[in-house]
Each structure stands twice: as structure tokens, then as C-alpha cells.
C-alpha atoms as a PDB file:
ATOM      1  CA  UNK A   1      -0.262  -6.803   0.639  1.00  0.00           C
ATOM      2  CA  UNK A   2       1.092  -3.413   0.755  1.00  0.00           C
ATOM      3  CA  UNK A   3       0.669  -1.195   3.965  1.00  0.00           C
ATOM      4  CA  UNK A   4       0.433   2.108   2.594  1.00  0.00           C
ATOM      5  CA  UNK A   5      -3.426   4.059   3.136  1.00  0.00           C
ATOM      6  CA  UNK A   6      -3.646   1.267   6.030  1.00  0.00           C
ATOM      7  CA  UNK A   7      -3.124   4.133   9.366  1.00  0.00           C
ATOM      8  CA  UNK A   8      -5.682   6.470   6.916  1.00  0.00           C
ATOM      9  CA  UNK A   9      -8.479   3.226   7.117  1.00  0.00           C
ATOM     10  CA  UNK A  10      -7.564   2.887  10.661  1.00  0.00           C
ATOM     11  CA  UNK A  11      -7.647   6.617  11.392  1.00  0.00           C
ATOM     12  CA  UNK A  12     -11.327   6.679   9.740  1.00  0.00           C
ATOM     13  CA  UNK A  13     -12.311   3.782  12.069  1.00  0.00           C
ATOM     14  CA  UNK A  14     -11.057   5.962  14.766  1.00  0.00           C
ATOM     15  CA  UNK A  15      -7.987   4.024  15.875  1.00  0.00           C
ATOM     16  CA  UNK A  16      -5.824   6.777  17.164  1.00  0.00           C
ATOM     17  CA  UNK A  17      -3.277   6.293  14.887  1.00  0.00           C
ATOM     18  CA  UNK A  18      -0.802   8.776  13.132  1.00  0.00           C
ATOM     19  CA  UNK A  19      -2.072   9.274   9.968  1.00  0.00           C
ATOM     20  CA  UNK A  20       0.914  11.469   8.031  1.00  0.00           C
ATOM     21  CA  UNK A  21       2.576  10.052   5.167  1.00  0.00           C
ATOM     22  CA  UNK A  22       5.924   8.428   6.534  1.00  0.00           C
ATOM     23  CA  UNK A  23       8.069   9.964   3.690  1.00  0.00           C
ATOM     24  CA  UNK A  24       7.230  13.302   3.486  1.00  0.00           C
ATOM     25  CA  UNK A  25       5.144  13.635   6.836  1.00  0.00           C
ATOM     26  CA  UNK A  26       2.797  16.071   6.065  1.00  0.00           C
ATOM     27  CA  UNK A  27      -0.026  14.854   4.296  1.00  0.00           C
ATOM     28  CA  UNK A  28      -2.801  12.268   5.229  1.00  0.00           C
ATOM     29  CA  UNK A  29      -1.570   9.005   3.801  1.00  0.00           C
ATOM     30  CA  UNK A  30      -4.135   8.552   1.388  1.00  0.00           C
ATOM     31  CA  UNK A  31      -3.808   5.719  -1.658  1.00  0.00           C
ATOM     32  CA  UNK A  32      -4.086   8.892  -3.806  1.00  0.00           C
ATOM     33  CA  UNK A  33      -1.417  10.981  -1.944  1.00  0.00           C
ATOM     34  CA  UNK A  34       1.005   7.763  -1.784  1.00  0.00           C
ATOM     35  CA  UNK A  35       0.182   7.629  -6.177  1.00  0.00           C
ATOM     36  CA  UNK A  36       0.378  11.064  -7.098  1.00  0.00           C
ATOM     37  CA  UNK A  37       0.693  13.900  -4.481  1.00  0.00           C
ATOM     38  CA  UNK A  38       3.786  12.178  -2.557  1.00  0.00           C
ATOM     39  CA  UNK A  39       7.277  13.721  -3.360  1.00  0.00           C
ATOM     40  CA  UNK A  40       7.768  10.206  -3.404  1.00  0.00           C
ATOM     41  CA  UNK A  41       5.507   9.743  -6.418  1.00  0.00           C
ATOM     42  CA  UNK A  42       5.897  12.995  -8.113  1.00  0.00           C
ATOM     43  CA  UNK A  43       9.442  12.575  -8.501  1.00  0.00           C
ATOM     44  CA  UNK A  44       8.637   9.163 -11.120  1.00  0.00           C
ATOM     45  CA  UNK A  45       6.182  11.249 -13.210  1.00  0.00           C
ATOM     46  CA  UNK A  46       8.601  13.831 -13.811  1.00  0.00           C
ATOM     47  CA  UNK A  47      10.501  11.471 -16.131  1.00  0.00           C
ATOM     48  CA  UNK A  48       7.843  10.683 -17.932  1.00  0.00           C
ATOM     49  CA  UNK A  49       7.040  13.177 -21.031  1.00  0.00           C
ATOM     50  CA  UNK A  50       4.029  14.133 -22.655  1.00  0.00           C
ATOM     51  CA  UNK A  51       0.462  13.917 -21.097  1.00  0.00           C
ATOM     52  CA  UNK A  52       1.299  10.854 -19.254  1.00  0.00           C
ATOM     53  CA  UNK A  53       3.012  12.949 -16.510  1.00  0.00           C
ATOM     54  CA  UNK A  54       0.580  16.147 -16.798  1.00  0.00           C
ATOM     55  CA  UNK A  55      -2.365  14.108 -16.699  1.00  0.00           C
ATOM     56  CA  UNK A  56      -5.282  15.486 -14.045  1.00  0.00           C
ATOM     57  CA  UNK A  57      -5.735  12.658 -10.960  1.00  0.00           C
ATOM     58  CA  UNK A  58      -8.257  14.480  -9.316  1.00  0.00           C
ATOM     59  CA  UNK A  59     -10.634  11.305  -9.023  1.00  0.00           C
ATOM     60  CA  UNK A  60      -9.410   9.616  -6.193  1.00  0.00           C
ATOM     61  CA  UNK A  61     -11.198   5.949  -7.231  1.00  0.00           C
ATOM     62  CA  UNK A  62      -8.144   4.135  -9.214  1.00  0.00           C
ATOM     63  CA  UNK A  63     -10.460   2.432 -11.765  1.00  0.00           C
ATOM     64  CA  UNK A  64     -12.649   5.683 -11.969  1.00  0.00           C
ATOM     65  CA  UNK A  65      -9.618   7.406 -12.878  1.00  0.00           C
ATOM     66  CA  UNK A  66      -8.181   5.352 -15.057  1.00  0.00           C
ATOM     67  CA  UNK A  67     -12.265   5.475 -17.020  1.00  0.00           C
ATOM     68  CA  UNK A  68     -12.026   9.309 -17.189  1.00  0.00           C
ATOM     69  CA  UNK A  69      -8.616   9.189 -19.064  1.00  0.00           C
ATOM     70  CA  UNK A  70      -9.272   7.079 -21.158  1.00  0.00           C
ATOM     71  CA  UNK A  71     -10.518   9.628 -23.402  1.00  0.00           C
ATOM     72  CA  UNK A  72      -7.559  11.930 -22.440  1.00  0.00           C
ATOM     73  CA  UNK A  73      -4.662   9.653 -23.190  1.00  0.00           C
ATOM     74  CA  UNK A  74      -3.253   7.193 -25.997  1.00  0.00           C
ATOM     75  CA  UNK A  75      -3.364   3.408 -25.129  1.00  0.00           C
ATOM     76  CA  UNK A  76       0.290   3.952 -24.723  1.00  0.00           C
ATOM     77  CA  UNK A  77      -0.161   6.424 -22.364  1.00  0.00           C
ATOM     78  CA  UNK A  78      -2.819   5.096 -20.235  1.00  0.00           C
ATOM     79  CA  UNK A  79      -0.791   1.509 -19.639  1.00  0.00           C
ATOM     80  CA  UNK A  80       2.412   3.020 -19.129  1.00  0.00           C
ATOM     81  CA  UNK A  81       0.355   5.130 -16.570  1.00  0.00           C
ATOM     82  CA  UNK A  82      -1.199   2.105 -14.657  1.00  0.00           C
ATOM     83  CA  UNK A  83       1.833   0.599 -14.489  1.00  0.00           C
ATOM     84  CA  UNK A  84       3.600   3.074 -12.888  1.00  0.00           C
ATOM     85  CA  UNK A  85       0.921   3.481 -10.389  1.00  0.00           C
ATOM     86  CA  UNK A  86       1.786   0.063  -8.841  1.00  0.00           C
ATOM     87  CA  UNK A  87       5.092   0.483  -9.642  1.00  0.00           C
ATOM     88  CA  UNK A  88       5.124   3.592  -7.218  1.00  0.00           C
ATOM     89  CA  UNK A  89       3.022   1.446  -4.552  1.00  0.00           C
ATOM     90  CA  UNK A  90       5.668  -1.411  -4.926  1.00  0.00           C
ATOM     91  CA  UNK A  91       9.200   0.973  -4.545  1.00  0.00           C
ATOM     92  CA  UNK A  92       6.763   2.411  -1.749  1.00  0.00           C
ATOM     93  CA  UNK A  93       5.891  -0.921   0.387  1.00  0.00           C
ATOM     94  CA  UNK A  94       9.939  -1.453  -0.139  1.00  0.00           C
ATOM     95  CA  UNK A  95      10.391   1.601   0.900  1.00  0.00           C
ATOM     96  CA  UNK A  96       9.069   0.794   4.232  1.00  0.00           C
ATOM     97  CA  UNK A  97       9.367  -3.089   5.012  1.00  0.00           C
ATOM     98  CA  UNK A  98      13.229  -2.664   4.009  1.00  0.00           C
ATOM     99  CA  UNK A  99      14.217   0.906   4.934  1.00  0.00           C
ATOM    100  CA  UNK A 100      15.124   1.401   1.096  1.00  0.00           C
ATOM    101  CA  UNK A 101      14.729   4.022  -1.243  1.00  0.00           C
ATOM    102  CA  UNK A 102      14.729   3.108  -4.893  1.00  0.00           C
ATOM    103  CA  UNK A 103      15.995   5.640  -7.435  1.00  0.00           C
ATOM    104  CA  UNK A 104      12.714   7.428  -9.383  1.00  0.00           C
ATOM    105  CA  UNK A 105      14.345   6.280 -13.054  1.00  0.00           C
ATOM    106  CA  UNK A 106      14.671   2.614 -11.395  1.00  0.00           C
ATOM    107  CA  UNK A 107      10.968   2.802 -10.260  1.00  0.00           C
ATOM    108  CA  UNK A 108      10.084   3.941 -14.188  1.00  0.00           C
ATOM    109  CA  UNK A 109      12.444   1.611 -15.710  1.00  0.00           C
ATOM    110  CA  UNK A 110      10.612  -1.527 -13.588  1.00  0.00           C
ATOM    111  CA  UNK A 111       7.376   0.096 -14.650  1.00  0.00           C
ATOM    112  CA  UNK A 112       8.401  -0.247 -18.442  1.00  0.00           C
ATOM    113  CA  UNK A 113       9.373  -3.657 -17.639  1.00  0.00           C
ATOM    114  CA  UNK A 114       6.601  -4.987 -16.156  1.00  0.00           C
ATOM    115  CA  UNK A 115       5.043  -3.578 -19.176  1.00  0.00           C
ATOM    116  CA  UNK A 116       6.742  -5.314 -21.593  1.00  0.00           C
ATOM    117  CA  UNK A 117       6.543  -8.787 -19.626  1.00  0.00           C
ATOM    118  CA  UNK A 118       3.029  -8.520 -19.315  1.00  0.00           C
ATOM    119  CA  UNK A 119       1.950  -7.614 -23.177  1.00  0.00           C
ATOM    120  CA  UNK A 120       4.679 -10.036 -24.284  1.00  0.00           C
ATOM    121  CA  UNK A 121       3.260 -13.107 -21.947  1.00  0.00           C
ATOM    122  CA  UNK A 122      -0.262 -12.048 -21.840  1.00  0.00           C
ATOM    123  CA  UNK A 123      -2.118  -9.694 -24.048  1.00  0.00           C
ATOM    124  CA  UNK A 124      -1.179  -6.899 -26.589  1.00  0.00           C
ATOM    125  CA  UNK A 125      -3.154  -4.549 -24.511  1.00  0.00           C
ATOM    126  CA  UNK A 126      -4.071  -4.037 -20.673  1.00  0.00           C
ATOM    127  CA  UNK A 127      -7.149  -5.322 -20.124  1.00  0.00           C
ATOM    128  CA  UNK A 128     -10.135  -3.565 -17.926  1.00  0.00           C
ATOM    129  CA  UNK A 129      -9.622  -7.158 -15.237  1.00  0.00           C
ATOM    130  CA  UNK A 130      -5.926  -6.011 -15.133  1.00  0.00           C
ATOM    131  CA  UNK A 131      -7.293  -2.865 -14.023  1.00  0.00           C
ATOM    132  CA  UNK A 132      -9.192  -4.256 -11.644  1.00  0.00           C
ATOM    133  CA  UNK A 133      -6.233  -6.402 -10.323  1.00  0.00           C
ATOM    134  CA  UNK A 134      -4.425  -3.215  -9.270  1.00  0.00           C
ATOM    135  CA  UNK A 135      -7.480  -1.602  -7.760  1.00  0.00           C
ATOM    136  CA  UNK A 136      -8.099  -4.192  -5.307  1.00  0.00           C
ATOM    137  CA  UNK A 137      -4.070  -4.217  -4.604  1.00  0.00           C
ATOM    138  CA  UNK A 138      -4.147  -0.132  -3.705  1.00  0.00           C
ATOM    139  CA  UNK A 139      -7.843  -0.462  -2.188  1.00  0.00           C
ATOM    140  CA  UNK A 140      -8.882  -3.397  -0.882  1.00  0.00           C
ATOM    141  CA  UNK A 141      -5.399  -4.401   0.329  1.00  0.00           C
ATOM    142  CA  UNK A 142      -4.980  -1.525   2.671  1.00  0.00           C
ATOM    143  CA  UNK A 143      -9.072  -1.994   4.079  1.00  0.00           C
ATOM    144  CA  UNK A 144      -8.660  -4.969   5.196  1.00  0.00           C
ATOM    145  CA  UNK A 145      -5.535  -4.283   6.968  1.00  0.00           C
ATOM    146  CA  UNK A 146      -6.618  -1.470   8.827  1.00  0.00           C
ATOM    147  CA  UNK A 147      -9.610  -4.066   9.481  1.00  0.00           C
ATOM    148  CA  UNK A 148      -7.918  -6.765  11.053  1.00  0.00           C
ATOM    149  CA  UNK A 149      -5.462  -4.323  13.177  1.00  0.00           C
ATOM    150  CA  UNK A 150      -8.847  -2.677  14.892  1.00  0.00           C
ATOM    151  CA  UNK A 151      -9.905  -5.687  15.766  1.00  0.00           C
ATOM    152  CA  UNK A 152      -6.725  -7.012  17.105  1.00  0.00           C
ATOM    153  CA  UNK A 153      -6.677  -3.882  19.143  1.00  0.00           C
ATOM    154  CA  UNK A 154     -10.251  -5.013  19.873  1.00  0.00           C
ATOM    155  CA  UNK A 155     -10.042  -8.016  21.307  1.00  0.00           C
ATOM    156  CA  UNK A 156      -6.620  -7.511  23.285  1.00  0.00           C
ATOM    157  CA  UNK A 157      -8.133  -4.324  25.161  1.00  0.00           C
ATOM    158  CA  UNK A 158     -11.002  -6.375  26.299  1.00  0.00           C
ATOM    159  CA  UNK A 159      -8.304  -9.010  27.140  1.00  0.00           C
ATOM    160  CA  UNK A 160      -5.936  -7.168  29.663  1.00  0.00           C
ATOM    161  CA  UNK A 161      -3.473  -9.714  30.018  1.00  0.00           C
ATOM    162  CA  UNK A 162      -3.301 -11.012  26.694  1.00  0.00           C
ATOM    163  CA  UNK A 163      -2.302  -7.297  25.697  1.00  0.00           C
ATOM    164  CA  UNK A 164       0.546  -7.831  28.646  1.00  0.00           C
ATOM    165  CA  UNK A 165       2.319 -10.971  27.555  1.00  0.00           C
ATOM    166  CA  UNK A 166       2.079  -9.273  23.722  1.00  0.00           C
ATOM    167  CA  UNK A 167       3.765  -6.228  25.227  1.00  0.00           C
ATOM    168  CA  UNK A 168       6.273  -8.282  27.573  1.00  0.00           C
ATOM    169  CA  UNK A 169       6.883 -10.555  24.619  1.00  0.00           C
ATOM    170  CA  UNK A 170       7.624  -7.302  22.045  1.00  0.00           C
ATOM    171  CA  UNK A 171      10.191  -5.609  24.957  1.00  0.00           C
ATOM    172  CA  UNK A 172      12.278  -8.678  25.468  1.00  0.00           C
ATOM    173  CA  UNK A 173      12.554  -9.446  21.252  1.00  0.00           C
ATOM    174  CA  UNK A 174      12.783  -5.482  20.283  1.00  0.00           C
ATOM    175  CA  UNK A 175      12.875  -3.276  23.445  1.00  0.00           C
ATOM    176  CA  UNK A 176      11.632   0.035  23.141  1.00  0.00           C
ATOM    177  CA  UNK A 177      14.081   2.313  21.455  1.00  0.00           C
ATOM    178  CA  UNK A 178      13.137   0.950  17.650  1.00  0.00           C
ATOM    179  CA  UNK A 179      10.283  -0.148  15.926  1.00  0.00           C
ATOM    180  CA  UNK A 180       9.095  -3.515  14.514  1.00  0.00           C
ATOM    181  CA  UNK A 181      10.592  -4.787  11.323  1.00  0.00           C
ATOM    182  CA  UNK A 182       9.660  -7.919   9.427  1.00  0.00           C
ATOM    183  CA  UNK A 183      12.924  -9.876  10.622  1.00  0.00           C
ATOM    184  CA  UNK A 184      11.139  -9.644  14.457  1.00  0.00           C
ATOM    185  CA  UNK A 185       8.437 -11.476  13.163  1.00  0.00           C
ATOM    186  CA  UNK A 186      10.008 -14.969  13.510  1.00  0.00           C
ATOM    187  CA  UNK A 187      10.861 -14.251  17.045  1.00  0.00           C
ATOM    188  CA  UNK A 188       7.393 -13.140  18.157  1.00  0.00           C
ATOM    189  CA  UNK A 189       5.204 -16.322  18.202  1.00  0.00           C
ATOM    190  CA  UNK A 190       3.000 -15.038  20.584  1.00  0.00           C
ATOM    191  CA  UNK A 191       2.092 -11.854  18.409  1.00  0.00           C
ATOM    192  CA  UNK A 192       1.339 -14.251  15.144  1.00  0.00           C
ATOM    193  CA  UNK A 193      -0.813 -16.477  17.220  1.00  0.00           C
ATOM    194  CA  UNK A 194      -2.548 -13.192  17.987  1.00  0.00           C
ATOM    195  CA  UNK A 195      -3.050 -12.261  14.537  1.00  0.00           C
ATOM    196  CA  UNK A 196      -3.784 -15.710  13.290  1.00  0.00           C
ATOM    197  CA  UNK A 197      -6.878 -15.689  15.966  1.00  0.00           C
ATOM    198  CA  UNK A 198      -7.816 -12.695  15.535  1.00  0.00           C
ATOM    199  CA  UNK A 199      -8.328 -13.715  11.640  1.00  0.00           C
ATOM    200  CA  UNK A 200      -9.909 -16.555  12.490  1.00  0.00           C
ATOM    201  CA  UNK A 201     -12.249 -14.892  14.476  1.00  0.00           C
ATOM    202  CA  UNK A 202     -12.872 -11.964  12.540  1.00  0.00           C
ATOM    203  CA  UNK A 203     -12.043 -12.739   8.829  1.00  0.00           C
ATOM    204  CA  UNK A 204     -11.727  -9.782   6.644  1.00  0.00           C
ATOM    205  CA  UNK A 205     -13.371 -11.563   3.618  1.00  0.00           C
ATOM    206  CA  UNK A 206     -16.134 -13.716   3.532  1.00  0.00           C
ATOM    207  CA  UNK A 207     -15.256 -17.336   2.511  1.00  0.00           C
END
């Protein structure tokens, strides 16, 4: 589950959150800035020739998008330019779980991998429930995050000192002068038993 669009959710549930993109921190973090707009992004299609990297993404609904060019581009075209959409999001979650940047031609050479994997394992073709696969993963992955953070928030505001020992707990593991990174998480067994609650109490999916 990727983390990018997740402070945008958040920001339209009115969680005061910072909302600019972390890379080039002046646009809204949208899932369609973080595919297309983003320096980030733009700097993979440039490699690519042809209509695949002059192609119009004004539609900001993935699967919408990828419907309206289908008449516009080749088969060719259009998988190599799904792929490289999650490509993008993947070298982007990377990006900031591991503090790494991945070279644009490494992002588009994994992109033509994954490519070739997939129609040599799978199917000749990408499928419309492929599609659909990497909607939910730059949609519904980022929703429900920005779900589940508001109501952590939530519950720990109406729970003063439950928000205290989280904060205590967070300043004796990682002080104050850096932020959380996913090594921490080990050492902070009060904050998962906060998030595990707070998913059992307020599941983002119905079971």
C-alpha cells in the first residue's frame, strides 16, 4: 500500500495536514500529479517516444483514462503506458519509505520488465481486470489510508492520555529532530497497538 495522494484524502477530510507533493513541493499531491504532472514522473515519459509520452492525461480517473486512449494509442502503447504508471507509483513509494531516488531509465526499464513478465506468465495482452488491479492500487490504496489515520487522530484526541503515552513513547524511540521511518516501527509497540485498534474498530473495508 503506497502512501502517495494519502495527506490529499486526509486534507479533503479536513485533517490539517500538509498537502504539497514531497518531491517537488509545490503542487497538491494528487494520484494524478504523483503519475504525470510530478518532475518526478515527467522525467520517465520523456524517454519514452512516440504518442506514449505526448499522450493527453487530463482525466484524472486512472481507468477512465486509460478508456479514452484507447482509441488514441496502439495496444503497445497503451500497456507500456499502464505499466509505467505503477511503475512511477512504485520508484515513488521507494522514494519515500527508503529515502531513495531511482534513476528515470531504471524506473522505464522495470516498467518494460514487468511487461514482459506479465504477457510471458499471464496473457498476450493486458486485460481490462489488470486495469482494474492498478486502479484500486493508486485509488483505493491511498483512501483508505487517509481513512484510518483520521480516525486514529479521532479516537486519540477524544482519548487525552492515550495521545500522551503515543507521544512519550515516539520522543524516547525517535526524539524530535527527525521523522518516522519504517525501521521505528519495531520499536513502537504502543503506536501499532494503536493502529491495530483503531482498525479493528473502524475497518476501512467491509468484511
Amino acid at each position: 500500500m503506497g502512501c502517495g495522494g494519502t495527506s490529499y484524502f486526509m486534507h479533503q477530510r479536513r485533517v490539517n495536514v500538509d498537502t504539497r507533493c514531497e518531491f517537488c513541493l509545490h503542487n497538491t499531491e494528487t494520484v494524478h500529479h504523483i503519475l504525470w504532472e510530478c518532475p518526478f514522473a515527467q522525467n520517465v515519459w520523456a524517454l519514452f517516444r512516440g504518442r506514449t509520452q505526448k499522450c493527453s492525461n487530463a482525466v484524472s480517473d486512472f481507468f477512465l483514462l486509460f478508456r479514452q486512449l484507447r482509441s488514441t494509442l496502439s495496444q503497445q502503447e497503451l500497456e507500456k503506458w499502464a505499466v509505467t504508471a505503477w511503475a512511477i507509483w512504485a520508484a515513488r513509494n521507494k522514494f519515500y519509505f527508503q529515502h531513495y531516488q531511482t534513476h528515470p531509465k531504471v524506473i522505464a526499464d522495470m516498467a518494460c520488465g514487468l511487461l514482459e513478465e506479465y504477457q510471458s506468465h499471464f496473457l498476450p495482452s493486458i486485460s481490462d481486470e489488470f486495469l482494474y488491479v492498478l486502479k484500486n492500487l493508486f485509488t483505493a490504496g491511498t483512501d483508505t489510508s487517509s481513512s484510518i489515520i483520521e480516525w486514529a487522530l479521532t479516537e486519540m484526541l477524544k482519548n487525552p492520555s492515550i495521545l500522551k503515552r503515543a507521544h512519550d513513547e515516539m520522543d524516547q524511540v525517535i526524539g524530535r529532530n527527525r521523522r518516522l521511518e519504517e525501521a521505528d516501527i519495531a520499536k513502537l509497540p504502543y503506536l501499532q497497538a494503536i493502529c491495530k485498534e483503531t482498525m479493528r474498530k473502524h475497518p476501512s473495508t467491509r468484511h
